[in-house]
PDB file of N, CA and C in Angstrom:
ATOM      1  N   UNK A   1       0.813  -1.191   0.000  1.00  0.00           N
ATOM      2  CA  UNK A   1       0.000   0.000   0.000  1.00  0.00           C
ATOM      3  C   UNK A   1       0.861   1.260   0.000  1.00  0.00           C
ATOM      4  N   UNK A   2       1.992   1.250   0.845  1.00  0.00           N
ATOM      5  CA  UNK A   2       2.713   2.479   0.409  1.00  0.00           C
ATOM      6  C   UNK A   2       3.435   2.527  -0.778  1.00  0.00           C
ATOM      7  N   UNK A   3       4.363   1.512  -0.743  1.00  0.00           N
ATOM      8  CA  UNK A   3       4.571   1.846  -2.335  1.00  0.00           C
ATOM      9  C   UNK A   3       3.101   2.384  -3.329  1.00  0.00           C
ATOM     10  N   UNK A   4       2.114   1.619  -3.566  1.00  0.00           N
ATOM     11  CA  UNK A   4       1.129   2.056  -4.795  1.00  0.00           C
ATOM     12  C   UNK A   4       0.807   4.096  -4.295  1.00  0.00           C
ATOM     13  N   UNK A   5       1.144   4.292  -2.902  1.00  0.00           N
ATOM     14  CA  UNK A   5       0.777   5.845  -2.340  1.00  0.00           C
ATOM     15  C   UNK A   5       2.371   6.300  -3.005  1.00  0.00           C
ATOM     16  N   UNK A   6       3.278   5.972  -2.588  1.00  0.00           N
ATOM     17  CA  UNK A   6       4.319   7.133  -3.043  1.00  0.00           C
ATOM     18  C   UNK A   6       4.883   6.889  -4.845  1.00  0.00           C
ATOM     19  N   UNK A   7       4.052   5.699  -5.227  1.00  0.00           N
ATOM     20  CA  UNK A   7       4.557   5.741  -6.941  1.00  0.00           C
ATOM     21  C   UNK A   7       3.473   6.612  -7.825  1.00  0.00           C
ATOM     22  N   UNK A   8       1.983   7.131  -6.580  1.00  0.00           N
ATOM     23  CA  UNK A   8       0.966   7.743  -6.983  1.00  0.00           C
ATOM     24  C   UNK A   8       1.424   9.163  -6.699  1.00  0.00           C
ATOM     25  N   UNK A   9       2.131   9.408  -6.153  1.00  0.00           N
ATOM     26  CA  UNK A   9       2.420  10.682  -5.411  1.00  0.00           C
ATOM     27  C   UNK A   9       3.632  11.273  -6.283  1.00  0.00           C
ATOM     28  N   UNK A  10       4.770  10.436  -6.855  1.00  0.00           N
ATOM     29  CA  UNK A  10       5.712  10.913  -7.665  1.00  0.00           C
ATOM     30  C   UNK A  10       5.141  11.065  -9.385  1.00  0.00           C
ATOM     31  N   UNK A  11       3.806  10.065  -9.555  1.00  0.00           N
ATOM     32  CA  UNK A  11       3.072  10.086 -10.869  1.00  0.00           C
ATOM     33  C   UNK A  11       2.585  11.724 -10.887  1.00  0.00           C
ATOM     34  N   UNK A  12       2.001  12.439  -9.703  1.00  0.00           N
ATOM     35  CA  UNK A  12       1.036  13.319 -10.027  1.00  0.00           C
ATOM     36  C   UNK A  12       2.425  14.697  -9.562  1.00  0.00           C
ATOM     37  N   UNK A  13       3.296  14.631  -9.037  1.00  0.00           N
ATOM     38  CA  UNK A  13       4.446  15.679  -9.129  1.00  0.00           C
ATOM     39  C   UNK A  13       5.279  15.973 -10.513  1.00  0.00           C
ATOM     40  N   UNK A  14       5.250  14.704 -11.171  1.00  0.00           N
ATOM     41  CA  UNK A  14       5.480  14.791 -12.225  1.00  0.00           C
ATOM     42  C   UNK A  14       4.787  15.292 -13.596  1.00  0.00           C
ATOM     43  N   UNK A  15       3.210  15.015 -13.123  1.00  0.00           N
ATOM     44  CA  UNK A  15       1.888  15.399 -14.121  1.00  0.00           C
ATOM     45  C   UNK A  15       2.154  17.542 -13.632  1.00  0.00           C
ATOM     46  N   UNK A  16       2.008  17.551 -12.703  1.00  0.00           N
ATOM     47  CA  UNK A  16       2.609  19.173 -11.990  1.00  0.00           C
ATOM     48  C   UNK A  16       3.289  19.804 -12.276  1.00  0.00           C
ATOM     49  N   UNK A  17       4.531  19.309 -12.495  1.00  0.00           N
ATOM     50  CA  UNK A  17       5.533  19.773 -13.395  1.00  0.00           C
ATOM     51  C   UNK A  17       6.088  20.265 -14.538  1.00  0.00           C
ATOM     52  N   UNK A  18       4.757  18.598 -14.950  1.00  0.00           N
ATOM     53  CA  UNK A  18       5.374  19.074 -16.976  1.00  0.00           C
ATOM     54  C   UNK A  18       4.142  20.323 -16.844  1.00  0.00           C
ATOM     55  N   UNK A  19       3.027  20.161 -16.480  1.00  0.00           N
ATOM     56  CA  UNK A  19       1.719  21.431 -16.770  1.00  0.00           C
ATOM     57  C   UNK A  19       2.558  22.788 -16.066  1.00  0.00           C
ATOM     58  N   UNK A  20       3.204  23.007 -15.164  1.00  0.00           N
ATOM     59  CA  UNK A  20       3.657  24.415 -14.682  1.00  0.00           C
ATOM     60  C   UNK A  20       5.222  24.807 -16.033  1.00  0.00           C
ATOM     61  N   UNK A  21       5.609  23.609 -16.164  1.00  0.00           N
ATOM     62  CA  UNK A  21       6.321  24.209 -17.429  1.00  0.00           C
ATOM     63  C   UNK A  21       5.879  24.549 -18.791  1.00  0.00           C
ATOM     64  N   UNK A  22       4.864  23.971 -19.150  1.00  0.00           N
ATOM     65  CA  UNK A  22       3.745  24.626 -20.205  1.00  0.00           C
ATOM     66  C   UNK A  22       3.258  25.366 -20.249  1.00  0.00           C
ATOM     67  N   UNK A  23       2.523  25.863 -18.986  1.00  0.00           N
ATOM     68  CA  UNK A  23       2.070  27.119 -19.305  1.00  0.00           C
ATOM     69  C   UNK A  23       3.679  28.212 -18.826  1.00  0.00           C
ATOM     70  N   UNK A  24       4.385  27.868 -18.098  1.00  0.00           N
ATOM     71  CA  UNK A  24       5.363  29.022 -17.931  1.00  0.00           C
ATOM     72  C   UNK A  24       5.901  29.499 -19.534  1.00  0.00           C
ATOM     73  N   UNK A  25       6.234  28.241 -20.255  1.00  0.00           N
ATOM     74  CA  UNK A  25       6.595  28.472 -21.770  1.00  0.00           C
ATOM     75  C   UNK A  25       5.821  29.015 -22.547  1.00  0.00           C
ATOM     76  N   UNK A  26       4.138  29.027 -22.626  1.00  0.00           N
ATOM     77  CA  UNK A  26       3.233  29.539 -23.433  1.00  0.00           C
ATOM     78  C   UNK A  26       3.031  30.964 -23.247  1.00  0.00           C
ATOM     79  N   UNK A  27       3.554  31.465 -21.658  1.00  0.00           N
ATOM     80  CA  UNK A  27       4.022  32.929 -21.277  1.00  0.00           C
ATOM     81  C   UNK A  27       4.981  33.014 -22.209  1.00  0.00           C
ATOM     82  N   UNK A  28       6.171  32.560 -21.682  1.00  0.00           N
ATOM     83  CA  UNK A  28       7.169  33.133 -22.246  1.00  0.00           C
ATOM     84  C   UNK A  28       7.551  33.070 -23.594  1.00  0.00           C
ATOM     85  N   UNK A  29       6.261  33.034 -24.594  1.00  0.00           N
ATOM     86  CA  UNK A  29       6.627  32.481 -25.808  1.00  0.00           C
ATOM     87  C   UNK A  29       6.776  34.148 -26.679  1.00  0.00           C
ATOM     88  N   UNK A  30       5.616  34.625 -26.423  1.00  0.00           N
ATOM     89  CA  UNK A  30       5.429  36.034 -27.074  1.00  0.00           C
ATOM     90  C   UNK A  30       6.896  37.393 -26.811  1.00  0.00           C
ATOM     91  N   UNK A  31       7.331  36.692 -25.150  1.00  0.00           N
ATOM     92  CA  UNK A  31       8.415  37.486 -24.749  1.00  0.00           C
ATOM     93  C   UNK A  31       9.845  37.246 -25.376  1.00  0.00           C
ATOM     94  N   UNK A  32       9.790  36.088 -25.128  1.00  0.00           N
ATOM     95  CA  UNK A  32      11.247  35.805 -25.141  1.00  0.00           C
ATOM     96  C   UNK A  32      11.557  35.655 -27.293  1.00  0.00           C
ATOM     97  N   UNK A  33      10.495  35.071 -27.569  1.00  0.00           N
ATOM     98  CA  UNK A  33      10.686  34.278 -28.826  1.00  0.00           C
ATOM     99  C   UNK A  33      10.353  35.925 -30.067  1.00  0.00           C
ATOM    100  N   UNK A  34       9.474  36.458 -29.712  1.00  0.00           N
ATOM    101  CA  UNK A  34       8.568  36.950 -30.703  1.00  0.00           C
ATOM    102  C   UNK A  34       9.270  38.793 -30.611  1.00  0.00           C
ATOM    103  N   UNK A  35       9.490  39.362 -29.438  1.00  0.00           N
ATOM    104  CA  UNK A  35       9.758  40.608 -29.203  1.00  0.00           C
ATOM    105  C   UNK A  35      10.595  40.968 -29.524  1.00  0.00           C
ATOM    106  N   UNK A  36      11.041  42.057 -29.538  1.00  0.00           N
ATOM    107  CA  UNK A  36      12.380  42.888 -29.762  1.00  0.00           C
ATOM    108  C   UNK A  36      13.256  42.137 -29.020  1.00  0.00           C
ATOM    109  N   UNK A  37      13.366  41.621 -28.295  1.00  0.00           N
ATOM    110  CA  UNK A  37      14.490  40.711 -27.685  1.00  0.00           C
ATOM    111  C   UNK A  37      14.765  39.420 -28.380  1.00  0.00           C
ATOM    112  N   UNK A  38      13.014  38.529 -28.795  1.00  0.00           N
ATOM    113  CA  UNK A  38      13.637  37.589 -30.086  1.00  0.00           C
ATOM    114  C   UNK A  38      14.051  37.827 -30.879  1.00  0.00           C
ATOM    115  N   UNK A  39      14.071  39.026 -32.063  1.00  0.00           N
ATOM    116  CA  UNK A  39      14.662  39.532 -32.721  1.00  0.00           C
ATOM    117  C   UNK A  39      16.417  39.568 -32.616  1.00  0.00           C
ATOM    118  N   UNK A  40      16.720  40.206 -31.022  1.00  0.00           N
ATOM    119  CA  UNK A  40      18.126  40.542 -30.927  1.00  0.00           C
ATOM    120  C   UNK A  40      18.499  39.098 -30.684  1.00  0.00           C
ATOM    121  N   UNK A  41      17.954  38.151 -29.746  1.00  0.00           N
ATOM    122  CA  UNK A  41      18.429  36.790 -29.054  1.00  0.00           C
ATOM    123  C   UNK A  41      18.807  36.535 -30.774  1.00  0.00           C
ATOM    124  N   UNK A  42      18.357  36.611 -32.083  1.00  0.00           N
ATOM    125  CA  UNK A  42      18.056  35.291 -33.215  1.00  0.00           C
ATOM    126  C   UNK A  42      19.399  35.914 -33.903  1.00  0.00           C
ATOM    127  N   UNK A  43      19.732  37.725 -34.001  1.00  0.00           N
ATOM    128  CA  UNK A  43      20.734  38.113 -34.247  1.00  0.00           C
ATOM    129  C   UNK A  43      22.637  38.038 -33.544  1.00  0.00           C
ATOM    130  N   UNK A  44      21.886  37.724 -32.000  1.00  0.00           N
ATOM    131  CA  UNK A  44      23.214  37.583 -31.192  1.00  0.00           C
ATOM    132  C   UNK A  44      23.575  36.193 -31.871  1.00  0.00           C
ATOM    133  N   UNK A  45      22.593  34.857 -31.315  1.00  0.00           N
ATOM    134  CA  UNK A  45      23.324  33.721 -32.262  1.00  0.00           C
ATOM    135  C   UNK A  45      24.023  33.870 -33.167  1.00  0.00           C
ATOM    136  N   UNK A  46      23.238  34.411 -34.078  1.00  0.00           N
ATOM    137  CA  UNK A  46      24.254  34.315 -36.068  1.00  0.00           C
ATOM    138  C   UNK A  46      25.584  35.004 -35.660  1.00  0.00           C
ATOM    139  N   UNK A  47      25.507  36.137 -34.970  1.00  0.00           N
ATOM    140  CA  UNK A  47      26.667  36.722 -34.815  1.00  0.00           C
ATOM    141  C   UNK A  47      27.622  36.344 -33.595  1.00  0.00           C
ATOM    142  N   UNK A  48      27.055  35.597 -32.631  1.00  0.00           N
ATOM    143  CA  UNK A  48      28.239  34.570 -31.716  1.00  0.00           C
ATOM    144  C   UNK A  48      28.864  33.361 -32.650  1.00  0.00           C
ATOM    145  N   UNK A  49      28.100  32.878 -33.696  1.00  0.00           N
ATOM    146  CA  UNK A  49      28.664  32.091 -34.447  1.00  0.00           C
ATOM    147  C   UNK A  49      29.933  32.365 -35.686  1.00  0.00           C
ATOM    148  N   UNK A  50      29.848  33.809 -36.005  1.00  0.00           N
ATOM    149  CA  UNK A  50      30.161  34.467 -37.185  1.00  0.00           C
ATOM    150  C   UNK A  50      31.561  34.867 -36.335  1.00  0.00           C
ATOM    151  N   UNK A  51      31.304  35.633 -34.942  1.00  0.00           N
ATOM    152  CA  UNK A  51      32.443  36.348 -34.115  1.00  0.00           C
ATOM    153  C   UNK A  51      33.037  34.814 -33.988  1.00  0.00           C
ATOM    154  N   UNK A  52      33.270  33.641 -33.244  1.00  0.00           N
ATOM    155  CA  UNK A  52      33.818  32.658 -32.823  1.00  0.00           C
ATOM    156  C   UNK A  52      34.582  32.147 -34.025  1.00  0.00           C
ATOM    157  N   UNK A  53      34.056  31.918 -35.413  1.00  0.00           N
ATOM    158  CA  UNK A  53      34.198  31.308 -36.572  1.00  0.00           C
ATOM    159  C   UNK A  53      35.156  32.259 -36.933  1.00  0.00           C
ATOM    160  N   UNK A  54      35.272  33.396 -36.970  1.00  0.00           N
ATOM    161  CA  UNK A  54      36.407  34.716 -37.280  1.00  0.00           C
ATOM    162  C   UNK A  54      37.345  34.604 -36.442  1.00  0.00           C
ATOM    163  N   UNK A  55      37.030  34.714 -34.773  1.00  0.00           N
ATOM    164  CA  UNK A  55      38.600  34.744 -34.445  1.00  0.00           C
ATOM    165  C   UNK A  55      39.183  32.952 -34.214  1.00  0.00           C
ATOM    166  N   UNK A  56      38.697  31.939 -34.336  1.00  0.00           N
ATOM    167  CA  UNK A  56      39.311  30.720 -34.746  1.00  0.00           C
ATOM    168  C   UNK A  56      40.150  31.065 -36.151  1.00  0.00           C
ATOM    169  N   UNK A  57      39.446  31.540 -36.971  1.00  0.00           N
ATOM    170  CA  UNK A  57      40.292  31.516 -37.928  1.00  0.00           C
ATOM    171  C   UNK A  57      41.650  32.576 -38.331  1.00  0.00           C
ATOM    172  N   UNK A  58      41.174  33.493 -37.828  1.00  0.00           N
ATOM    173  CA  UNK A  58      42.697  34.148 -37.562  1.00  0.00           C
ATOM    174  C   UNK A  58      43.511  33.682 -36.160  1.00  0.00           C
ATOM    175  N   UNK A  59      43.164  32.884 -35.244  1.00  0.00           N
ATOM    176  CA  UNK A  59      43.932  32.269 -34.837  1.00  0.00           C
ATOM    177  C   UNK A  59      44.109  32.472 -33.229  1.00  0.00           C
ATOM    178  N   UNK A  60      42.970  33.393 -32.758  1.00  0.00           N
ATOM    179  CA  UNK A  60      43.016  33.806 -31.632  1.00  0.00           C
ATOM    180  C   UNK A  60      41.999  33.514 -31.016  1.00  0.00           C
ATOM    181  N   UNK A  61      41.146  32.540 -31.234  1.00  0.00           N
ATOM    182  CA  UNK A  61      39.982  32.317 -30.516  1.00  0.00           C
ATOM    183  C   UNK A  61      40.163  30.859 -29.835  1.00  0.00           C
ATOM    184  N   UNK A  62      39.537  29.573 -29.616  1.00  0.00           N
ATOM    185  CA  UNK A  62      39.506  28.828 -29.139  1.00  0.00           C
ATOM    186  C   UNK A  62      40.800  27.884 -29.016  1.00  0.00           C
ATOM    187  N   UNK A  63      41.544  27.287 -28.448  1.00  0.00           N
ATOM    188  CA  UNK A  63      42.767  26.972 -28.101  1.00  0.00           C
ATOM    189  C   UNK A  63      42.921  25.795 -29.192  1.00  0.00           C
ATOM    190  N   UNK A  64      44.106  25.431 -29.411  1.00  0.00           N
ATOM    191  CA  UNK A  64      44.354  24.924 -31.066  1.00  0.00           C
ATOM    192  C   UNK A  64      44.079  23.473 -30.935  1.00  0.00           C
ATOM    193  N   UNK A  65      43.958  22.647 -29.452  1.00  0.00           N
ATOM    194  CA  UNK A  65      43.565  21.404 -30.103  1.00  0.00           C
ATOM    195  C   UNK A  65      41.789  21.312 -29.866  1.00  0.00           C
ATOM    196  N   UNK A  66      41.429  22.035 -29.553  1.00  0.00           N
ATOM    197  CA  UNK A  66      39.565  21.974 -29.668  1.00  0.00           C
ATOM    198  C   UNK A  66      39.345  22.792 -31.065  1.00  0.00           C
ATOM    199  N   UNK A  67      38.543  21.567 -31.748  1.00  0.00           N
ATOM    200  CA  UNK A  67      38.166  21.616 -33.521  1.00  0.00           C
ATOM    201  C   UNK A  67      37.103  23.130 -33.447  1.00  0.00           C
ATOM    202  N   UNK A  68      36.752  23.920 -34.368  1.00  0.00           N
ATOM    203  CA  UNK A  68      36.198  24.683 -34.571  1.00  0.00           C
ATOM    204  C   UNK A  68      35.820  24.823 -36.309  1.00  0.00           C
ATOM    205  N   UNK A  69      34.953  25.330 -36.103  1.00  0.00           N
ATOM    206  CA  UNK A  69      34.879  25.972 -38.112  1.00  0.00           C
ATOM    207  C   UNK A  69      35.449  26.991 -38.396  1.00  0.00           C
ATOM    208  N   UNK A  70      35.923  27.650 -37.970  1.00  0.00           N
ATOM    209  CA  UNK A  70      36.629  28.548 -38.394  1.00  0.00           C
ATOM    210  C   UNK A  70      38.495  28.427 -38.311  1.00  0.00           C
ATOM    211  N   UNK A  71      39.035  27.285 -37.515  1.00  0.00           N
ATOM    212  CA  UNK A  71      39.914  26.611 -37.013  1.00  0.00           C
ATOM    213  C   UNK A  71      40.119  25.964 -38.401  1.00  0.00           C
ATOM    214  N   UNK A  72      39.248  25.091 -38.473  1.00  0.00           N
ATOM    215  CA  UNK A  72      39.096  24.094 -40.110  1.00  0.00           C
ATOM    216  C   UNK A  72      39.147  25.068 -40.990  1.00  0.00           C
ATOM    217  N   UNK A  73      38.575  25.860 -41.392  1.00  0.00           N
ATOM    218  CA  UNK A  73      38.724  26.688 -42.620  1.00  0.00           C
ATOM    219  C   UNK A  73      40.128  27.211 -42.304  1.00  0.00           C
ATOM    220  N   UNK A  74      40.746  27.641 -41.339  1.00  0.00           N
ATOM    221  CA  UNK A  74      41.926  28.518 -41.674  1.00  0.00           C
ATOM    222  C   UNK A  74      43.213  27.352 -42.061  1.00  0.00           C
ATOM    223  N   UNK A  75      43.485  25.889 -41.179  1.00  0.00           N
ATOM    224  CA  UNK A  75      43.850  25.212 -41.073  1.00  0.00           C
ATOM    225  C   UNK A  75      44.028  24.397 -42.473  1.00  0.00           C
ATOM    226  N   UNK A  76      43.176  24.497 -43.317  1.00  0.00           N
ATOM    227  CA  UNK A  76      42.371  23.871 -44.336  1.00  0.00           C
ATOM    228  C   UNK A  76      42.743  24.826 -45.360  1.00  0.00           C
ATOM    229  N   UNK A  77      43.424  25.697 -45.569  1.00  0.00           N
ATOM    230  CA  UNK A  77      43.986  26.773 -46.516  1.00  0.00           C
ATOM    231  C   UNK A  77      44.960  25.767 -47.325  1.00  0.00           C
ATOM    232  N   UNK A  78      45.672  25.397 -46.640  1.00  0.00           N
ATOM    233  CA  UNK A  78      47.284  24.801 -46.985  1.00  0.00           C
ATOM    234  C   UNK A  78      46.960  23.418 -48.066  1.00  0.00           C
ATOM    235  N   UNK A  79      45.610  22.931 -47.563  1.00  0.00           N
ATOM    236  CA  UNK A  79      45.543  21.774 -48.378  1.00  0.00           C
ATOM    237  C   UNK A  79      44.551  21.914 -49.911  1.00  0.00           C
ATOM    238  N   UNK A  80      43.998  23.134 -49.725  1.00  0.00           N
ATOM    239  CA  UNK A  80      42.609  23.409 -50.803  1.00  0.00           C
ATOM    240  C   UNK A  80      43.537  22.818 -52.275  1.00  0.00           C
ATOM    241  N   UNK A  81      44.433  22.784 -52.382  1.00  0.00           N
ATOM    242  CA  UNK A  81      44.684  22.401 -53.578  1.00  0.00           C
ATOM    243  C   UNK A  81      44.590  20.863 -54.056  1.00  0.00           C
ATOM    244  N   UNK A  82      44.858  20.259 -52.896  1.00  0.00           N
ATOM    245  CA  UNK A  82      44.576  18.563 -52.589  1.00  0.00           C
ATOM    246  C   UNK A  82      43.136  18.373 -52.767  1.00  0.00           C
ATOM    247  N   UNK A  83      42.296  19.066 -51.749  1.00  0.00           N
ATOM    248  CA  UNK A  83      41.410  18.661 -51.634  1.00  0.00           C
ATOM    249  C   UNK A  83      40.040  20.114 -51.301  1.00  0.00           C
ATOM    250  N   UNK A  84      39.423  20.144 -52.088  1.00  0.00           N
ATOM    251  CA  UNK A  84      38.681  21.283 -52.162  1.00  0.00           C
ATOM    252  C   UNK A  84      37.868  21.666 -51.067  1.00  0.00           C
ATOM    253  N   UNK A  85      37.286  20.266 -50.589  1.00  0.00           N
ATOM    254  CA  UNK A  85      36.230  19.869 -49.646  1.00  0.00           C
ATOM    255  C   UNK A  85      36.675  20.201 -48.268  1.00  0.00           C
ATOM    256  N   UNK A  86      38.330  20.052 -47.843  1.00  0.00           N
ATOM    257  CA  UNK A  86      38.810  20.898 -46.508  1.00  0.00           C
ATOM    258  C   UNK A  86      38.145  22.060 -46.203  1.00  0.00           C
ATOM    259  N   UNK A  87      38.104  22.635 -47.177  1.00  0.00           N
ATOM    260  CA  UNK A  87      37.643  24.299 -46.804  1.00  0.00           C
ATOM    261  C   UNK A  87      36.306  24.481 -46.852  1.00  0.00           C
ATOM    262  N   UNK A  88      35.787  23.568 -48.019  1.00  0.00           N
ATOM    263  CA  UNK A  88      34.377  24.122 -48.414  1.00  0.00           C
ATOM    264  C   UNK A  88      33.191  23.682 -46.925  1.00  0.00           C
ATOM    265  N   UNK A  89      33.677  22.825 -46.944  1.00  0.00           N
ATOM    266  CA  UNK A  89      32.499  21.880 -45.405  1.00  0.00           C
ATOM    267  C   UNK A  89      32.437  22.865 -44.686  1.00  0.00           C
ATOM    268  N   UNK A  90      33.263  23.227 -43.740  1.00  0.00           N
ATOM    269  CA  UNK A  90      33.465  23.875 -42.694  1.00  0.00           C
ATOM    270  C   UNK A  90      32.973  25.336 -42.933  1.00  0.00           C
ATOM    271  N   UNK A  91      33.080  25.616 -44.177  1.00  0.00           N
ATOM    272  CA  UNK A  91      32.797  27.032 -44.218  1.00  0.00           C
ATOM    273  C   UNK A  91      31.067  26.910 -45.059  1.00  0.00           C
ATOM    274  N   UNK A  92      30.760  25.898 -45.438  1.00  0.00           N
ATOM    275  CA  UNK A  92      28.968  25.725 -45.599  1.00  0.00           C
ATOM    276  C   UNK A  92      27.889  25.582 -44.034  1.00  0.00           C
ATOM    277  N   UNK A  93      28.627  25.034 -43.621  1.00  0.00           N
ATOM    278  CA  UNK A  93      28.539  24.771 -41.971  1.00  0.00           C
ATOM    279  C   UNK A  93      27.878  25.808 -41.131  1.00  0.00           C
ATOM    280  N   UNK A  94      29.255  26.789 -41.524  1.00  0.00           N
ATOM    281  CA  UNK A  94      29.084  28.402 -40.997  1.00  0.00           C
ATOM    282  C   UNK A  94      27.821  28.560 -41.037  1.00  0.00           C
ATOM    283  N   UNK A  95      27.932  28.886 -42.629  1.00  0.00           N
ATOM    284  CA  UNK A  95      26.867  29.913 -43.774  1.00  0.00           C
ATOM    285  C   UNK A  95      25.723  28.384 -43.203  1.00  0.00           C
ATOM    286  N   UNK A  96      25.047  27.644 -43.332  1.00  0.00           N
ATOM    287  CA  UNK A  96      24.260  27.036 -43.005  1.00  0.00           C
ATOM    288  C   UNK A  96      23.278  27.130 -41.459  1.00  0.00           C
ATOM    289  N   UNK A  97      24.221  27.166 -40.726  1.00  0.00           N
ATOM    290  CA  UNK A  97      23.937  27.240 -39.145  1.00  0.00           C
ATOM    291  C   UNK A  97      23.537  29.152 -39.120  1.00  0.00           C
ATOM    292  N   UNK A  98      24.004  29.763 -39.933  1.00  0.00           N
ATOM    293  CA  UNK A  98      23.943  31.217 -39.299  1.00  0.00           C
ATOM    294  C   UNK A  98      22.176  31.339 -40.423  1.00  0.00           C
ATOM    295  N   UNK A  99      22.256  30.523 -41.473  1.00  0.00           N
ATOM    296  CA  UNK A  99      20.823  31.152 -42.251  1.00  0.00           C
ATOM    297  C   UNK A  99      19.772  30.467 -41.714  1.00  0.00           C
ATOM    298  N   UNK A 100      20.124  28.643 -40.963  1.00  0.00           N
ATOM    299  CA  UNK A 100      18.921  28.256 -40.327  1.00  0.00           C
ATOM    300  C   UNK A 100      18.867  29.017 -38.874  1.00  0.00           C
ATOM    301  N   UNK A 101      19.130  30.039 -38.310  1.00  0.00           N
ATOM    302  CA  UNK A 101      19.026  30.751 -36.684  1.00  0.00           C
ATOM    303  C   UNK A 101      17.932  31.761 -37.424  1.00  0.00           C
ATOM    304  N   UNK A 102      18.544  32.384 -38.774  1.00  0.00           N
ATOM    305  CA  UNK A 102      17.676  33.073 -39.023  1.00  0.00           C
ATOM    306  C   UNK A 102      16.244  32.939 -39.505  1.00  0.00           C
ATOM    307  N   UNK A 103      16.053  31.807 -40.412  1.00  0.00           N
ATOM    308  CA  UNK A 103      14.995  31.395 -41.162  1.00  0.00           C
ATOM    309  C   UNK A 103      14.331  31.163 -39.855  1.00  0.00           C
ATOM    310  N   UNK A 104      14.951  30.285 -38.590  1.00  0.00           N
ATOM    311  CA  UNK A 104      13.935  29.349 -37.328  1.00  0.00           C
ATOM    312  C   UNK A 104      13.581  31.142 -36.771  1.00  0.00           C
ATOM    313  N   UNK A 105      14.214  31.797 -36.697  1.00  0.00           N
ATOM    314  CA  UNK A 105      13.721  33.372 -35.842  1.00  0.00           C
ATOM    315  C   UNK A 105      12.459  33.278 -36.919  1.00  0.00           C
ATOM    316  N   UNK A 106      12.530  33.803 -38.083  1.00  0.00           N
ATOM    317  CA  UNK A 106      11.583  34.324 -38.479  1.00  0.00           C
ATOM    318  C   UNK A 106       9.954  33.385 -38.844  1.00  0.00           C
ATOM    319  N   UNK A 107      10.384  32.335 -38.939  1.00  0.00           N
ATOM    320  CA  UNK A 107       9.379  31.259 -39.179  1.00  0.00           C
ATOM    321  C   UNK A 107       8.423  31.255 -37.378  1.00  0.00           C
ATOM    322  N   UNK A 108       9.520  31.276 -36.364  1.00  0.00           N
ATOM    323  CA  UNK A 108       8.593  31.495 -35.760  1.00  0.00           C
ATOM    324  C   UNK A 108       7.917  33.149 -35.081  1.00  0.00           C
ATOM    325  N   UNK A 109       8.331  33.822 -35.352  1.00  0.00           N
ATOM    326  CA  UNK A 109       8.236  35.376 -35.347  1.00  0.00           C
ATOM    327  C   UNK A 109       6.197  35.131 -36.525  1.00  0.00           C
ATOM    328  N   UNK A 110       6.496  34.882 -37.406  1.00  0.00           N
ATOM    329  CA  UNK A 110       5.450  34.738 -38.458  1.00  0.00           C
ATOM    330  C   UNK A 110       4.230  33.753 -37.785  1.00  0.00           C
ATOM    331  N   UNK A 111       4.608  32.640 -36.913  1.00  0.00           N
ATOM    332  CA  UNK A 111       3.392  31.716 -36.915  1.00  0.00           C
ATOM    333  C   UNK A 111       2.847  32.173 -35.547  1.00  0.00           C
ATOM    334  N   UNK A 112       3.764  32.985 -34.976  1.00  0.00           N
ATOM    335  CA  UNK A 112       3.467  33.509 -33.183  1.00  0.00           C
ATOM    336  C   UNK A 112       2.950  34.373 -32.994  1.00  0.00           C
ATOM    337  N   UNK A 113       3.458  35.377 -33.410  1.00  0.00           N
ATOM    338  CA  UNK A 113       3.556  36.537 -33.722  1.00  0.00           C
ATOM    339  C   UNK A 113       1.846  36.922 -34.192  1.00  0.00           C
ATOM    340  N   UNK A 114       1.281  37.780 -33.175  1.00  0.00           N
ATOM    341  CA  UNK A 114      -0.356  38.048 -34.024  1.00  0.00           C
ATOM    342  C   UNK A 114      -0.286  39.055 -34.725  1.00  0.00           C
ATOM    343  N   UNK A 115       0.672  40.367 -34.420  1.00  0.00           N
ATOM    344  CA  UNK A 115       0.969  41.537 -34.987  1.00  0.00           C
ATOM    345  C   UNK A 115       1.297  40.831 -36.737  1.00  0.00           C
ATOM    346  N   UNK A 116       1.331  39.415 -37.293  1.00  0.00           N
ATOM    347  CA  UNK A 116       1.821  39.722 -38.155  1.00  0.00           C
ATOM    348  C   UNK A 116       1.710  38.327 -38.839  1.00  0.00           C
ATOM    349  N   UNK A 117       0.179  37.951 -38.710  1.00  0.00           N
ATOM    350  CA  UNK A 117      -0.538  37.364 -38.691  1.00  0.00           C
ATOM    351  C   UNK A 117      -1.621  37.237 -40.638  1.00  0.00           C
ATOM    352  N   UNK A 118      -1.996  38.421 -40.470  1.00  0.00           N
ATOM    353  CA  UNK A 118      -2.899  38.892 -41.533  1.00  0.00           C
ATOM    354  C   UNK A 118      -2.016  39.450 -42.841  1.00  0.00           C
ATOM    355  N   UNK A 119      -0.776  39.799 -42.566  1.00  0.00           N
ATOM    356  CA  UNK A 119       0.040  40.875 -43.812  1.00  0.00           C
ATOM    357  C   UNK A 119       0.618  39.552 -45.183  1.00  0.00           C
ATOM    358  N   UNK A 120       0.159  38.302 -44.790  1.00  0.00           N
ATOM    359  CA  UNK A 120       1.122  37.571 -45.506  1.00  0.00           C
ATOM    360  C   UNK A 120      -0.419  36.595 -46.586  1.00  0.00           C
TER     361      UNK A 120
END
């Protein structure tokens, strides 16, 4: 009998939990995701990725045996004649990761977003 009470008791803390994090997220969706701050949060990414990827590659950013893309692209100079694909990966990577932060900002900016709802 106690066990079936405390495996009933950790069932419904857990049912508590996930519901107080749902609605805390369905708050914070318009704030965090949709506002002038989602906007800047979707721009800081592309550009923490763009700043990190720049100074790896000139040589002053992340310490030389932890891999980076911008590490690979600079690293990856010496061989482009061997092999084209050294350079090109690493630097699609970039350009890939920085246009999906932007496309995911705005895709959800568009479906959240009520201000902007009707214009499309």
């Amino acid at each position: 009998m106690w066990i079936k009470l405390k495996r009933l008791k950790m069932n419904l803390d857990i049912k508590l939990a996930v519901d107080i994090v749902k609605r805390l997220l369905k708050r914070a969706q318009g704030i965090a995701v949709l506002g002038g701050s989602g906007a800047a949060l979707r721009a800081e990414i592309a550009a923490a990725v763009l700043l990190e990827s720049t100074l790896s590659f000139l040589g002053v950013g992340v310490p030389p045996p932890t891999p980076t893309w911008g590490s690979m692209v600079s690293e990856g100079r010496a061989y482009v004649e061997l092999g084209w694909w050294v350079i090109t990966f690493p630097g699609l990577a970039i350009m890939l990761t920085v246009l999906a932060v932007n496309l995911l900002g705005d895709v959800l900016r568009d479906r959240l977003d009520p201000k902007f709802s009707g214009r499309r």
